[in-house]
N, C-alpha and C. Protein backbone atom coordinates (compact mmCIF):
# COMPACT_ATOMS: atom_id res chain seq x y z
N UNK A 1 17.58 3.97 -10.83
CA UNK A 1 17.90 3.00 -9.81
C UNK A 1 16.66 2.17 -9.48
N UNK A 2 15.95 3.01 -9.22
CA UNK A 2 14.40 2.27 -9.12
C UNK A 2 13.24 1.91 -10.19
N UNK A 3 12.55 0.82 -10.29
CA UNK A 3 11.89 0.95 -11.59
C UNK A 3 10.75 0.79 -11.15
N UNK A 4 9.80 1.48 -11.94
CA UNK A 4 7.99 1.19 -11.59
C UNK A 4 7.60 0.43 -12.32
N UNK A 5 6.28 -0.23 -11.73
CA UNK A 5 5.74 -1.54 -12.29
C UNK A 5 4.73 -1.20 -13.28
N UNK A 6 4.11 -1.49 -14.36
CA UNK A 6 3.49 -1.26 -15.24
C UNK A 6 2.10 -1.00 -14.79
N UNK A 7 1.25 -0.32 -15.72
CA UNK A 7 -0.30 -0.11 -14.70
C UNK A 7 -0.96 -1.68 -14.31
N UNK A 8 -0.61 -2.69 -15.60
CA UNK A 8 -1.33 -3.84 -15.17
C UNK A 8 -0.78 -4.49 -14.03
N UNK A 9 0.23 -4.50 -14.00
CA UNK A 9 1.07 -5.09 -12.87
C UNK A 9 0.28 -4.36 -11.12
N UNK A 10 -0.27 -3.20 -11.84
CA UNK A 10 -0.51 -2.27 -10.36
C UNK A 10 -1.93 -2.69 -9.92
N UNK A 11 -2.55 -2.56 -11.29
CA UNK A 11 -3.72 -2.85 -11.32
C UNK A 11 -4.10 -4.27 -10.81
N UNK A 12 -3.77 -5.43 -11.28
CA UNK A 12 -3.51 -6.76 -10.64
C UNK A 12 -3.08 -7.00 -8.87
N UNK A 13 -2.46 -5.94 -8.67
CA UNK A 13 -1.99 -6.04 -7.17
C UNK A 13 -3.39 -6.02 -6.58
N UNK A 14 -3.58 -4.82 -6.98
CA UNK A 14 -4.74 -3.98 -6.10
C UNK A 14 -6.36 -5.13 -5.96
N UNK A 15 -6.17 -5.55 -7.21
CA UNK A 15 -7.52 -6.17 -7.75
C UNK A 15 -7.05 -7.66 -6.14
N UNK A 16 -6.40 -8.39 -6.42
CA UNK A 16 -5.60 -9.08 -5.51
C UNK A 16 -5.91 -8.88 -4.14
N UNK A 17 -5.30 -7.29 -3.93
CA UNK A 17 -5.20 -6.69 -2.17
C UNK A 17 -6.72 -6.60 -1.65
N UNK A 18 -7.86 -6.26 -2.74
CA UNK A 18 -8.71 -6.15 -2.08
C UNK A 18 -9.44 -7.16 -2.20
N UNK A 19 -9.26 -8.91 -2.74
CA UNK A 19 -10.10 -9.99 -2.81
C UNK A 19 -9.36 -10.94 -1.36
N UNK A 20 -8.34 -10.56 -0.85
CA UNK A 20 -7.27 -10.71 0.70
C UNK A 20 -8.15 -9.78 1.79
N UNK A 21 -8.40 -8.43 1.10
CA UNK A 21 -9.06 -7.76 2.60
C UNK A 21 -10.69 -7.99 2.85
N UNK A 22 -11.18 -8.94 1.91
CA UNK A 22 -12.71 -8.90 1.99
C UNK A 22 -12.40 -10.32 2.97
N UNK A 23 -11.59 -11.12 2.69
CA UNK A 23 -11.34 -12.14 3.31
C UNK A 23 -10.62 -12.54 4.60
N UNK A 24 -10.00 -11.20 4.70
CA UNK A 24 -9.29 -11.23 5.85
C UNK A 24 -9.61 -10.57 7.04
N UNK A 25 -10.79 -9.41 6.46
CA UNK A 25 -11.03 -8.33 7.46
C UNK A 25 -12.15 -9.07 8.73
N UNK A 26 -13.10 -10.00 8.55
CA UNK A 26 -13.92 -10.52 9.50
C UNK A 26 -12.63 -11.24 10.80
N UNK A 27 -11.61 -11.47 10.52
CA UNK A 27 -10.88 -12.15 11.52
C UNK A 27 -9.83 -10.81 11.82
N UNK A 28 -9.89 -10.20 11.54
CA UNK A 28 -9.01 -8.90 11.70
C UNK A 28 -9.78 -8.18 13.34
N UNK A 29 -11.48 -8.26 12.58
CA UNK A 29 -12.26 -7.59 13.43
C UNK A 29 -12.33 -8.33 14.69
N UNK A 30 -12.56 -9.37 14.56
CA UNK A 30 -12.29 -10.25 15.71
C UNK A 30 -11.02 -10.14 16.74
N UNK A 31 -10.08 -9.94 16.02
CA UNK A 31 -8.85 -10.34 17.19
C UNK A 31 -8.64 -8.68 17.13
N UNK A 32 -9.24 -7.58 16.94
CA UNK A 32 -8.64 -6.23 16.75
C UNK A 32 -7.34 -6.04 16.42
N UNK A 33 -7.13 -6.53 15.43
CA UNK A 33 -6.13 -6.06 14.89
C UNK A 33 -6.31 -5.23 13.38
N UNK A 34 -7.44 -3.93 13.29
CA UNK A 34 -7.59 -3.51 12.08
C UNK A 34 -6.82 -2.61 11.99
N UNK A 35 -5.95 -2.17 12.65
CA UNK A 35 -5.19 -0.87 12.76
C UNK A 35 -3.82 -1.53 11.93
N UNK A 36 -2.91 -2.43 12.35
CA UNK A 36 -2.41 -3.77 11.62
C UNK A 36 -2.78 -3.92 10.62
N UNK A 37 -3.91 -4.49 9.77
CA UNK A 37 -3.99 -4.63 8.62
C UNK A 37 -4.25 -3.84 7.79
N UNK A 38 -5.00 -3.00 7.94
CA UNK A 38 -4.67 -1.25 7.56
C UNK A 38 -3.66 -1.04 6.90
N UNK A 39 -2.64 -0.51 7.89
CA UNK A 39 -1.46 -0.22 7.69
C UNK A 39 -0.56 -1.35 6.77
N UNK A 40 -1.04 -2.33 6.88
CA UNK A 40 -0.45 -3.47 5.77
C UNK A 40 -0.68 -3.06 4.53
N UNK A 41 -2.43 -2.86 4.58
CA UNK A 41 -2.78 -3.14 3.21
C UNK A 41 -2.64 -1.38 2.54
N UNK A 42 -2.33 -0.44 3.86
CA UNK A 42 -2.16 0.68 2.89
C UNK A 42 -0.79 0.72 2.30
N UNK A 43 0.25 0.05 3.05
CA UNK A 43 1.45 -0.02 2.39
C UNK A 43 1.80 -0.73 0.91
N UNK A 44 1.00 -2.29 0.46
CA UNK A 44 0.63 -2.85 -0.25
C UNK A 44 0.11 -1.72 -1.40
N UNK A 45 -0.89 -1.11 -1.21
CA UNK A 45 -1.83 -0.48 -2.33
C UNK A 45 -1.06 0.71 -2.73
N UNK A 46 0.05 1.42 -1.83
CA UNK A 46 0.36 2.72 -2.69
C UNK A 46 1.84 2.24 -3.37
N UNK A 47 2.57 0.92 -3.01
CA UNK A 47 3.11 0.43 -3.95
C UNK A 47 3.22 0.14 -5.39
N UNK A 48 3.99 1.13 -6.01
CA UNK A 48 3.68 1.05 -7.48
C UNK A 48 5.38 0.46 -8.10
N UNK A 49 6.17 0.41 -7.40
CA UNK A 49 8.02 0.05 -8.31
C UNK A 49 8.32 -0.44 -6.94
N UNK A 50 9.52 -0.26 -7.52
CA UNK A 50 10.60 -0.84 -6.46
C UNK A 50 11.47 -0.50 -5.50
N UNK A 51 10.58 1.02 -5.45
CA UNK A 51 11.18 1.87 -4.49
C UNK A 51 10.62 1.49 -3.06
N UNK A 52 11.21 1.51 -1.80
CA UNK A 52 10.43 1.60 -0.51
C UNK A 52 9.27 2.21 -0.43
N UNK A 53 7.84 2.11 0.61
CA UNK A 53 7.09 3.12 0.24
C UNK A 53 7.07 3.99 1.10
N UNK A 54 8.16 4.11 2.46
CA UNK A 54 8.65 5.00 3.33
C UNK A 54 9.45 6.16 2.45
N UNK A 55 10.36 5.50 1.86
CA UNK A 55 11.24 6.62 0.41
C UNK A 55 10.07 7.25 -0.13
N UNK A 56 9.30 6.81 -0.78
CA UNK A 56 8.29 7.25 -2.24
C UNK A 56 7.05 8.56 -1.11
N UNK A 57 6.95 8.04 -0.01
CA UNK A 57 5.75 8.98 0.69
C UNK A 57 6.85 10.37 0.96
N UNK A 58 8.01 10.10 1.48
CA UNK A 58 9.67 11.17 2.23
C UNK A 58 9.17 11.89 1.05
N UNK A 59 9.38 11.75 -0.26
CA UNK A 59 9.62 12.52 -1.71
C UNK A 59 8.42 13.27 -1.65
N UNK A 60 7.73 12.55 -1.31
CA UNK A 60 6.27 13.09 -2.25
C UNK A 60 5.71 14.20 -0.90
N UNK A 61 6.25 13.81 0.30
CA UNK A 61 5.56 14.92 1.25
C UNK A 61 6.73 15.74 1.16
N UNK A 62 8.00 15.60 1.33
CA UNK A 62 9.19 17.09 1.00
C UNK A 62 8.73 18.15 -0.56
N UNK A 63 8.20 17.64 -1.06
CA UNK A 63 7.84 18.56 -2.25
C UNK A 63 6.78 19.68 -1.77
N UNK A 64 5.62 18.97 -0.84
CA UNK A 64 4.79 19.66 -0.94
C UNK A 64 4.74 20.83 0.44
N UNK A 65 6.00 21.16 0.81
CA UNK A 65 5.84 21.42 2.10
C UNK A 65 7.12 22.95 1.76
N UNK A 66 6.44 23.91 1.98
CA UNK A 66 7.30 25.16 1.71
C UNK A 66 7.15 26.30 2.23
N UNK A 67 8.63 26.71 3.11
CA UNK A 67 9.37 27.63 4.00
C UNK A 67 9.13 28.88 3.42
């Protein structure tokens, strides 16, 4: 149902996300909003398909967690 994006495709994001946060973070710091872009850019970076990354974290923390 869901498909993942190729490493270059991932790799390109990332390369991307962090030439946005070198550029974005001095006005971030300013208006305090780093907690906000944070959370943006951590959502951005563990994006790898086309799954949600609320779904993909649910999976990956129910595995590791045992009764």
């Amino acid at each position: 149902m869901f498909k993942f994006y190729s490493p270059v495709v991932v790799f390109m994001r990332r390369v991307i996300l962090l030439c946005l946060a070198v550029i974005v973070m001095p006005f971030a710091l300013i208006s305090n909003k780093t907690a906000q872009m944070g959370s943006l850019f951590h959502r951005a970076w563990v994006k790898n398909g086309d799954k949600p990354v609320w779904l993909q974290c649910q999976e990956k923390a129910s595995g590791s967690i045992q009764f």
